[in-house]
C-alpha atoms as a PDB file:
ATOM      1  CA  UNK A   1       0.000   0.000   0.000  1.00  0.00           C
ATOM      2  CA  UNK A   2       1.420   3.604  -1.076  1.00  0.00           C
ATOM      3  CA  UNK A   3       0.662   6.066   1.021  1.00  0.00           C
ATOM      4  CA  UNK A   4      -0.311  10.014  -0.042  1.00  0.00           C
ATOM      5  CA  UNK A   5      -0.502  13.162   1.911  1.00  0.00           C
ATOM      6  CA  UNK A   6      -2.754  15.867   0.979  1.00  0.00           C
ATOM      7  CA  UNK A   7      -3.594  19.592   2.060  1.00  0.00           C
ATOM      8  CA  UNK A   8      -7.529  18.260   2.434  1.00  0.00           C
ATOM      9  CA  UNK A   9      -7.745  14.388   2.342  1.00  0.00           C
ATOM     10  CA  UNK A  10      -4.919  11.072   4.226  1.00  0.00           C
ATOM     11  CA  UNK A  11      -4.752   9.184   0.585  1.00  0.00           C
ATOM     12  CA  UNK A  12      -3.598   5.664  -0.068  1.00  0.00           C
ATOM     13  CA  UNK A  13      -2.974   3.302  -2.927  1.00  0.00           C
ATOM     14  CA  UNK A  14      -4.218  -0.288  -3.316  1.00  0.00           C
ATOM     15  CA  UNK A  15      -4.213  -2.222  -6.621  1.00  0.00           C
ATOM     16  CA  UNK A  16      -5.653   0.167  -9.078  1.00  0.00           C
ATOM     17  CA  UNK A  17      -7.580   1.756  -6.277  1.00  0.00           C
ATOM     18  CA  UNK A  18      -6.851   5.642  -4.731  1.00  0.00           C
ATOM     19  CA  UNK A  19      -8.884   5.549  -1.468  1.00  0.00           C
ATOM     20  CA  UNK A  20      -9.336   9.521   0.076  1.00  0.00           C
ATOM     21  CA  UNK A  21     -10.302  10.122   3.849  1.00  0.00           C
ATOM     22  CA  UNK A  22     -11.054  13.677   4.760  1.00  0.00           C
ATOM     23  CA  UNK A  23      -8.592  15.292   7.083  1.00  0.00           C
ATOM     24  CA  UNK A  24     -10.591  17.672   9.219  1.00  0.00           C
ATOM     25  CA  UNK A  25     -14.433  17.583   9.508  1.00  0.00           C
ATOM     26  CA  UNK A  26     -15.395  20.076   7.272  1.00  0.00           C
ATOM     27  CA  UNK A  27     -13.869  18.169   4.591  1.00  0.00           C
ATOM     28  CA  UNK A  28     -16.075  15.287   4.838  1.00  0.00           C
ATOM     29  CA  UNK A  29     -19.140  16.771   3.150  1.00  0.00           C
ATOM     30  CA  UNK A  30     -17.258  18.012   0.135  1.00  0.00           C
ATOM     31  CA  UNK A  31     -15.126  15.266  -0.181  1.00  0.00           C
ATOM     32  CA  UNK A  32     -18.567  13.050  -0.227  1.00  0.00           C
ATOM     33  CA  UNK A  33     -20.202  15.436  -2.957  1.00  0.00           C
ATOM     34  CA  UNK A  34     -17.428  14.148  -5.369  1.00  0.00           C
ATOM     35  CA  UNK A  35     -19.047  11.471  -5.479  1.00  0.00           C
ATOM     36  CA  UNK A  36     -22.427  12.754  -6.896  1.00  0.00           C
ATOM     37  CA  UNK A  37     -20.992  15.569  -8.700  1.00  0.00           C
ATOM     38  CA  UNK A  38     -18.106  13.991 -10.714  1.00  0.00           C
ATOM     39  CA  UNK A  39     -20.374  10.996 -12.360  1.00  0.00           C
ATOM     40  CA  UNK A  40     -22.958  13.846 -13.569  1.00  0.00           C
ATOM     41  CA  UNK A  41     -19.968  15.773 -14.749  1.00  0.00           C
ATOM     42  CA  UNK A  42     -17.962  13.301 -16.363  1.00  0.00           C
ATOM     43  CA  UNK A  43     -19.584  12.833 -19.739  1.00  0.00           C
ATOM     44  CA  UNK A  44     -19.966  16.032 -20.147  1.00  0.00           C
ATOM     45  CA  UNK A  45     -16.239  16.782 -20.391  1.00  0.00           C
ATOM     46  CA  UNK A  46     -13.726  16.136 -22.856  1.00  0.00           C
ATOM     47  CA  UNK A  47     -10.875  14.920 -21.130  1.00  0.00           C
ATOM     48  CA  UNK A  48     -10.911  12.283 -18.145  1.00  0.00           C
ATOM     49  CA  UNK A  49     -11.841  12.786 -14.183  1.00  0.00           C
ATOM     50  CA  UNK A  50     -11.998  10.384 -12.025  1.00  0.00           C
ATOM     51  CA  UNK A  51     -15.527   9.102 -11.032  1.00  0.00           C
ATOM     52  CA  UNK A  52     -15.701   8.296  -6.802  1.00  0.00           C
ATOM     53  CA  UNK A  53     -17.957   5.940  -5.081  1.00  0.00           C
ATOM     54  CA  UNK A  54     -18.415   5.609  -1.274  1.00  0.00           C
ATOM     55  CA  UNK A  55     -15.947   3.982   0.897  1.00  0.00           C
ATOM     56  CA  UNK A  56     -16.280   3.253   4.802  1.00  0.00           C
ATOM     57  CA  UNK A  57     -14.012   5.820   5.143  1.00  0.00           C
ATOM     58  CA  UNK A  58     -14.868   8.431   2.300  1.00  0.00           C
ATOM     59  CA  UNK A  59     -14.234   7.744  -0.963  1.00  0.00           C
ATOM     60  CA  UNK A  60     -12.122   6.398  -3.844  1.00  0.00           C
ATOM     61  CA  UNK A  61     -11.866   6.042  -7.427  1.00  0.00           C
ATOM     62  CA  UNK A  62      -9.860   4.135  -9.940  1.00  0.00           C
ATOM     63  CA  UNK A  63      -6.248   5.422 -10.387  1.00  0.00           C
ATOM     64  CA  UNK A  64      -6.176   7.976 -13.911  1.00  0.00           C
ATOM     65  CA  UNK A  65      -2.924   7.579 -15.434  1.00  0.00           C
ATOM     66  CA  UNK A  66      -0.014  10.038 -15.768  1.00  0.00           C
ATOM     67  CA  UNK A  67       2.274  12.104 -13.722  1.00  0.00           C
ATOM     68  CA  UNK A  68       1.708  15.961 -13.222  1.00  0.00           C
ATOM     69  CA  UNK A  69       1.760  18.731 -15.426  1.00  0.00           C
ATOM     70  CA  UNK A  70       5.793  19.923 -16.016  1.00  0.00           C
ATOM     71  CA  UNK A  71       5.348  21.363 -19.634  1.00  0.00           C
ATOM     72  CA  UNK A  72       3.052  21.680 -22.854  1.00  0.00           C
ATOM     73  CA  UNK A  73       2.757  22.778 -26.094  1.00  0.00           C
ATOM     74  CA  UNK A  74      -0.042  24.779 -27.975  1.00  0.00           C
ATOM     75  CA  UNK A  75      -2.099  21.226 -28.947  1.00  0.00           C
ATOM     76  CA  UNK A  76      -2.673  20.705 -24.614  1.00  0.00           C
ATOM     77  CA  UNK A  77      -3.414  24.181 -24.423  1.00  0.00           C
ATOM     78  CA  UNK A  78      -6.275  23.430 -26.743  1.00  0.00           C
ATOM     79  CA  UNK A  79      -6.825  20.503 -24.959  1.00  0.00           C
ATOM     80  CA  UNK A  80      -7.359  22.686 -21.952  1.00  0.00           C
ATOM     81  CA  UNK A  81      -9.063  25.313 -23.084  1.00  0.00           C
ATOM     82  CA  UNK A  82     -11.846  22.743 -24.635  1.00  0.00           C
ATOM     83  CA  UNK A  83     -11.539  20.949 -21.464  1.00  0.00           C
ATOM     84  CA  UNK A  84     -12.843  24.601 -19.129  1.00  0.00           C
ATOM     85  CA  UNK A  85     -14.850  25.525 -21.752  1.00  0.00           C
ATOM     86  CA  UNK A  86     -16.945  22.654 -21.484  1.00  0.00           C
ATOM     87  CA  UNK A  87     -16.626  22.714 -17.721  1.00  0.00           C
ATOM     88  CA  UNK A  88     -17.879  25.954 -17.512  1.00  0.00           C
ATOM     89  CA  UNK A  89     -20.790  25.793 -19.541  1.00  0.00           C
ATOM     90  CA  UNK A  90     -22.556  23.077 -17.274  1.00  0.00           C
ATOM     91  CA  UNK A  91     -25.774  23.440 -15.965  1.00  0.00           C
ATOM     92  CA  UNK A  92     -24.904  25.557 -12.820  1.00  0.00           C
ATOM     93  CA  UNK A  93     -28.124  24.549 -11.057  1.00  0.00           C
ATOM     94  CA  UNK A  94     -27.882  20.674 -11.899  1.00  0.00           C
ATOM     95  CA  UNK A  95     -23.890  21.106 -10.502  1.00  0.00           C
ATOM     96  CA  UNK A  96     -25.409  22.729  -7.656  1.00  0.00           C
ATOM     97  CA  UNK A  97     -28.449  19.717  -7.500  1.00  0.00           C
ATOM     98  CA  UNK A  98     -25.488  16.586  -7.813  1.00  0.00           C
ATOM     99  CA  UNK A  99     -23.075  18.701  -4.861  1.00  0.00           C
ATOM    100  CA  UNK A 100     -21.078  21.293  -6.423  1.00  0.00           C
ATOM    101  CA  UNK A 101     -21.287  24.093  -3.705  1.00  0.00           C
ATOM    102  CA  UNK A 102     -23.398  26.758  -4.296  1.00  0.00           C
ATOM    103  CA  UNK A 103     -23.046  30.577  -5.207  1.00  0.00           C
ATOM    104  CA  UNK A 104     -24.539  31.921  -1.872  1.00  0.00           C
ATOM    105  CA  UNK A 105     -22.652  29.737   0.488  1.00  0.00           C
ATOM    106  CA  UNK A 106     -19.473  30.225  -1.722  1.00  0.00           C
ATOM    107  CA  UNK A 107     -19.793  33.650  -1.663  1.00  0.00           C
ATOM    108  CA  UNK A 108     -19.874  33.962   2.179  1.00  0.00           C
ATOM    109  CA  UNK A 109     -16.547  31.898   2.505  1.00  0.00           C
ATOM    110  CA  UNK A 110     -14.827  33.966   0.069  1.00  0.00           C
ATOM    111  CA  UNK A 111     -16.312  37.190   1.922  1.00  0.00           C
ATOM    112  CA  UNK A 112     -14.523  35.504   4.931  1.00  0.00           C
ATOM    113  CA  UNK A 113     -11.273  35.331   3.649  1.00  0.00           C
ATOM    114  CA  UNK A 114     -11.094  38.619   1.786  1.00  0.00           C
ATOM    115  CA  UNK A 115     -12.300  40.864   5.074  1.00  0.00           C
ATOM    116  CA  UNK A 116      -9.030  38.828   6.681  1.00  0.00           C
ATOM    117  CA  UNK A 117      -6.917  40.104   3.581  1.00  0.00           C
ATOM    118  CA  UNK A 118      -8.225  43.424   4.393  1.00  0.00           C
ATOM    119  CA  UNK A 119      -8.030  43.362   8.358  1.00  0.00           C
ATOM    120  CA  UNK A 120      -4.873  41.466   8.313  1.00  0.00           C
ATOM    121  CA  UNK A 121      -2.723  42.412   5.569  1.00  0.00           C
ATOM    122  CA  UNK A 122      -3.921  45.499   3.935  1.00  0.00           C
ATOM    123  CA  UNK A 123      -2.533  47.251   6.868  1.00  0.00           C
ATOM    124  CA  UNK A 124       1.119  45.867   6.642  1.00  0.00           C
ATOM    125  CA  UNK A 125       1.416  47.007   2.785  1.00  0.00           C
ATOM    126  CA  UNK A 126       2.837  50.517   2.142  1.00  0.00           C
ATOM    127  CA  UNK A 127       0.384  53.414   2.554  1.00  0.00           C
ATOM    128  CA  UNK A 128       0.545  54.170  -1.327  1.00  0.00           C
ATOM    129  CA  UNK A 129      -0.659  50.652  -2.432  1.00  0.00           C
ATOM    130  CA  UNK A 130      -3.415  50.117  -0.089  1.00  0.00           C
ATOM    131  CA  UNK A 131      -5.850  51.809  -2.565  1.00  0.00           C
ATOM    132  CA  UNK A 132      -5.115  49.917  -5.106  1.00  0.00           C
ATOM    133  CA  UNK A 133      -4.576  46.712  -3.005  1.00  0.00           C
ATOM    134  CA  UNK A 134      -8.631  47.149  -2.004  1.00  0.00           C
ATOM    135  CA  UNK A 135      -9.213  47.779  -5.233  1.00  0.00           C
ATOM    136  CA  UNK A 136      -8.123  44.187  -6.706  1.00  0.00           C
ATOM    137  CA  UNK A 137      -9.713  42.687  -3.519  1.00  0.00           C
ATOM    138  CA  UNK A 138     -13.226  44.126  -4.658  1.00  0.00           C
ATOM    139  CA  UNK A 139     -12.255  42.874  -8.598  1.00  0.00           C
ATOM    140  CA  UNK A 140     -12.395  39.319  -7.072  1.00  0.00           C
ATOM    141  CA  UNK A 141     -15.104  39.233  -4.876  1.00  0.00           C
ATOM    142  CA  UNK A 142     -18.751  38.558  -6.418  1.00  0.00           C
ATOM    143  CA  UNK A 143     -18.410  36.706  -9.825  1.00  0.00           C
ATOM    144  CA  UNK A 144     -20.161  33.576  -9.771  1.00  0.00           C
ATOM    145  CA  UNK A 145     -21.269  32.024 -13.226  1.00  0.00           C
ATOM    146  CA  UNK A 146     -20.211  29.018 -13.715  1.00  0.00           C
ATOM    147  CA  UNK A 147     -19.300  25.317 -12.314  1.00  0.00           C
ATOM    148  CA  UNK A 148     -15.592  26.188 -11.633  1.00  0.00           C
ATOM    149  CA  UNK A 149     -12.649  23.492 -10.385  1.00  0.00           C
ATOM    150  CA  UNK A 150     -11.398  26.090  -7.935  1.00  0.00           C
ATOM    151  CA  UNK A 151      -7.876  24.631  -8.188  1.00  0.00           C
ATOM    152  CA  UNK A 152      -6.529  24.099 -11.707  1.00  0.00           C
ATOM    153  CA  UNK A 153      -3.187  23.952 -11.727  1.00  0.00           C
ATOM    154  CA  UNK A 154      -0.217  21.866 -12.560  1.00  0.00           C
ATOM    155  CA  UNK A 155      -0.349  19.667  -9.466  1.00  0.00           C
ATOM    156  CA  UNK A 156      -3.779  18.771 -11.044  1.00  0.00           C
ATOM    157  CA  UNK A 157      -3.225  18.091 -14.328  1.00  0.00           C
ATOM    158  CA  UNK A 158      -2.228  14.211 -15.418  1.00  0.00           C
ATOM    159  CA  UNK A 159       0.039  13.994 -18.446  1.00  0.00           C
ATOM    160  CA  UNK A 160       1.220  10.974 -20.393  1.00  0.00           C
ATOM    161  CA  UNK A 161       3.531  11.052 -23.121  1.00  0.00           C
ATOM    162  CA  UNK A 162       3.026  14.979 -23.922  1.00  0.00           C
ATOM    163  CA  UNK A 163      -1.152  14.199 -23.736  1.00  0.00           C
ATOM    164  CA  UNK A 164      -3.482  14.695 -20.857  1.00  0.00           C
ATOM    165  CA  UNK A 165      -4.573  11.882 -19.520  1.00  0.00           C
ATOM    166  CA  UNK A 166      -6.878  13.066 -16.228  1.00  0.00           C
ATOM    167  CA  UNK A 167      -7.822  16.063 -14.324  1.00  0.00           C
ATOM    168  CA  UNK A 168      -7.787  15.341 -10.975  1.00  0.00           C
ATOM    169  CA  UNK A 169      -9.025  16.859  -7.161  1.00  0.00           C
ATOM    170  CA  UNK A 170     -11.922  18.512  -7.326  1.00  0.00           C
ATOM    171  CA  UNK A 171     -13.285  18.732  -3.604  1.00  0.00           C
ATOM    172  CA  UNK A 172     -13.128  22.553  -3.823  1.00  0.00           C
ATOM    173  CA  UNK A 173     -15.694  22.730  -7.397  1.00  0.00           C
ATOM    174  CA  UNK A 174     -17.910  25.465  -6.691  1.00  0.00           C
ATOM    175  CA  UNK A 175     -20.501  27.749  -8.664  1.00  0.00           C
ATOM    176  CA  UNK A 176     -17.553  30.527  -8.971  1.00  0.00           C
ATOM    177  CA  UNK A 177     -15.826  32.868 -11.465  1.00  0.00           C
ATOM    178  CA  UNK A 178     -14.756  31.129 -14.522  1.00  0.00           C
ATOM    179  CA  UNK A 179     -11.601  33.411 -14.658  1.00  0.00           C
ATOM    180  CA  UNK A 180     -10.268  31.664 -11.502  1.00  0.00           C
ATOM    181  CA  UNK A 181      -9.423  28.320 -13.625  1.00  0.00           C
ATOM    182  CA  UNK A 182      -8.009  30.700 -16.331  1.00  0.00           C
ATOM    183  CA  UNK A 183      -5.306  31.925 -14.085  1.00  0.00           C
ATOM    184  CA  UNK A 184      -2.648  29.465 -14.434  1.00  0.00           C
ATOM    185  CA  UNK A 185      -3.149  28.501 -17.176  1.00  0.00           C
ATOM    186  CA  UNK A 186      -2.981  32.291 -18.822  1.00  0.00           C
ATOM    187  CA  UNK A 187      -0.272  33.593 -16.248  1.00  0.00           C
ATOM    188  CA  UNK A 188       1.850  30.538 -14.758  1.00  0.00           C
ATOM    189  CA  UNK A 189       1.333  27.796 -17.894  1.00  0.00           C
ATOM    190  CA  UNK A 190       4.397  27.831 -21.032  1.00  0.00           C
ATOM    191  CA  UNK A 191       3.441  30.763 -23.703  1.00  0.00           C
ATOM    192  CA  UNK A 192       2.827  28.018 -25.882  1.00  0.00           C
ATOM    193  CA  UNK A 193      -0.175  26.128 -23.245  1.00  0.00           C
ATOM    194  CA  UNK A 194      -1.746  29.776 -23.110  1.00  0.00           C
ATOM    195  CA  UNK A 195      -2.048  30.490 -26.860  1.00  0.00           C
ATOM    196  CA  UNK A 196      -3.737  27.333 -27.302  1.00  0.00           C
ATOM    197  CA  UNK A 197      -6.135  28.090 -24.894  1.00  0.00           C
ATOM    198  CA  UNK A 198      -7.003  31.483 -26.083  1.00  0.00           C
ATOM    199  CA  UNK A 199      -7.280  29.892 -29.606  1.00  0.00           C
ATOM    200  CA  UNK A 200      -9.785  27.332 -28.340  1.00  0.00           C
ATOM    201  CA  UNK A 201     -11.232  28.846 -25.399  1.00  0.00           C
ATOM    202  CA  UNK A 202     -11.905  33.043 -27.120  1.00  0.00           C
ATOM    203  CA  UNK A 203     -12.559  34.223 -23.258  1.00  0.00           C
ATOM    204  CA  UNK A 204     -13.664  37.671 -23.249  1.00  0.00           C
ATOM    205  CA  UNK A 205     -11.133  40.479 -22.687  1.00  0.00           C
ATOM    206  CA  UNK A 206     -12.705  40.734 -19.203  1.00  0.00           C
ATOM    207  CA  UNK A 207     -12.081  37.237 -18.533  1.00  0.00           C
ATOM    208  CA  UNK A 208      -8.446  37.355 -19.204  1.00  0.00           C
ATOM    209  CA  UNK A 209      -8.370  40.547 -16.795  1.00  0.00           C
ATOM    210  CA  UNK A 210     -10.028  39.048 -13.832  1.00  0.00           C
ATOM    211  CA  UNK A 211      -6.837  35.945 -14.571  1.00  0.00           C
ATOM    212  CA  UNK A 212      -4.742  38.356 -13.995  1.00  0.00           C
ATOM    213  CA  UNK A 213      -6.498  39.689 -11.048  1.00  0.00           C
ATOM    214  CA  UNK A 214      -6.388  36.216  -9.482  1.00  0.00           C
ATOM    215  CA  UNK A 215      -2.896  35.600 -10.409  1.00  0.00           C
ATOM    216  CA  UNK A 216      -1.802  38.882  -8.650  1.00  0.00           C
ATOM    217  CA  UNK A 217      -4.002  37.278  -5.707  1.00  0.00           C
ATOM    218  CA  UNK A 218      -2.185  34.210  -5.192  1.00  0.00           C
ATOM    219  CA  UNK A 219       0.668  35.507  -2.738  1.00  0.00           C
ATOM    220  CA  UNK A 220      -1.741  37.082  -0.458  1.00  0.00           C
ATOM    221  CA  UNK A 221      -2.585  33.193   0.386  1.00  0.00           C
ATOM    222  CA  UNK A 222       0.628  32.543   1.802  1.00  0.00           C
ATOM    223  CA  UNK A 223       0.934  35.889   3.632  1.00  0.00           C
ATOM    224  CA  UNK A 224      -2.523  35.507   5.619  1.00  0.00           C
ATOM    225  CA  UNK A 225      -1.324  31.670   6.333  1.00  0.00           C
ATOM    226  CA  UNK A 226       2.038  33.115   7.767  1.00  0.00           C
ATOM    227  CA  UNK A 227      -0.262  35.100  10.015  1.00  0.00           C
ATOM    228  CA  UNK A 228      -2.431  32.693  10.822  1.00  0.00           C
ATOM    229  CA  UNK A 229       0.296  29.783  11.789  1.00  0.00           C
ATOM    230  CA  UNK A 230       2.875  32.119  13.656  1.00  0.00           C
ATOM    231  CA  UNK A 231       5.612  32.176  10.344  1.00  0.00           C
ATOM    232  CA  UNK A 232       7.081  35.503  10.141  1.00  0.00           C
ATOM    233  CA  UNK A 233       9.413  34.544   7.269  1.00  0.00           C
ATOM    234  CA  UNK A 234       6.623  33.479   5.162  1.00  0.00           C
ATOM    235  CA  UNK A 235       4.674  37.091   6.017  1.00  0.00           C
ATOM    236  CA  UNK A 236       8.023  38.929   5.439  1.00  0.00           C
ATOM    237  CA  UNK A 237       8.896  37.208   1.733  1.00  0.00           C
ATOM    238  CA  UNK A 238       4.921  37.271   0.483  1.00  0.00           C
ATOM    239  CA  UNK A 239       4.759  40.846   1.172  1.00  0.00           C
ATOM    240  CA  UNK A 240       6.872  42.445  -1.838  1.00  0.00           C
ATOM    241  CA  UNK A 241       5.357  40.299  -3.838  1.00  0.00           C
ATOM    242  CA  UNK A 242       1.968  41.755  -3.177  1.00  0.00           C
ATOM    243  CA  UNK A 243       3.302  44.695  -3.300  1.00  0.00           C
ATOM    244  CA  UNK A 244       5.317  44.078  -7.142  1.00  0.00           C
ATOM    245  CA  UNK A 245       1.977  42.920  -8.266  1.00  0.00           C
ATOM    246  CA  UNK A 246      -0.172  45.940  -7.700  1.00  0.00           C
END
């Protein structure tokens, strides 16, 4: 038996078999949802995810092949961009009927986290960035259109032989802005991966904004968890990069 380690979910291999137990409590009911959500969603997508069933201890699936995502040409870029194009024109209220979570309850978490950005960290950026530092944080706060995977990034992203072969962990899809799945793909992905996408995908100048806006987000993450967990290193490096990114 193999064993995994994830942020959300204890993970362990047998046979062809990836079993997932939540972590912490509050992980159980999303982790569980996977399991209505990802059959729905599955033929509705172009490229493979894996498709959960109950387990005494929460869930597991057969093993998709591949390792993660470490480069890409314009042809996976296409293969991405038909792949979240797809995604996000899903039925929002049958995602939200089969366990994806829903706008309202999304929208409070998120509400959560950004007052923290602005209690916590707003106030330890330079005076003459702070304006513009609220103004990104209101950019990101309340678009919710589509069935979004909430975390698509390399990590996520199964390749074989230059081809994806799975996109994997989806316990955070929620009813959520579109342009969040866009970021990496537009702003950390090879130039070739992001032409492809734009070529496939055509998202609307305001779209490829909001990326940006979400990409310029990311270090904020890791500042408000080096406040949170007592690591002033982590506080000290994040905050020029916030600061480079305004």
């Amino acid at each position: 038996m193999t064993i995994l380690e994830g942020w959300d979910s204890h993970a362990w291999i047998e046979g062809q078999w990836i079993h997932r137990a939540p972590r912490r409590p509050e992980v159980r009911p999303r982790l569980l949802a996977e399991t209505t959500l990802l059959p729905w969603l599955a033929p509705q997508l172009p490229l493979p995810v894996p498709v959960p069933e109950l387990t005494a201890d929460g869930v597991r699936h057969l093993l998709l092949p591949g390792e993660p995502f470490t480069d890409g040409d314009e042809r996976v870029g296409r293969e991405l961009g038909a792949f979240l194009k797809a995604l996000h024109a899903v039925d929002v209220q049958e995602a939200v009927l089969r366990g994806a979570l829903d706008a309202e309850t999304a929208t409070a978490e998120k509400a959560a986290v950004l007052r923290e950005f602005r209690e916590q960290v707003v106030p330890l950026l330079p005076a003459e960035v702070r304006t513009s530092a609220h103004e990104l944080l209101d950019r990101v706060a309340n678009v919710r259109t589509a069935l979004v995977h909430c975390d698509f990034g390399p990590d996520h992203i199964l390749m074989t032989d230059g081809r994806i072969t799975g996109i994997i962990d989806w316990t955070d899809a929620v009813i959520g802005d579109p342009a969040l799945d866009l970021c990496w793909p537009l702003n950390g992905a090879p130039e070739a991966v992001a032409a492809g996408l734009l070529e496939l995908y055509q998202p609307a100048p305001e779209l490829v904004e909001r990326s940006r806006d979400w990409a310029r987000l990311s270090p904020w993450y890791g500042v408000h968890r080096g406040l949170l967990l007592d690591l002033p290193d982590d506080v000290e490096n994040g905050l020029p990069t916030i600061v480079a990114s305004l």
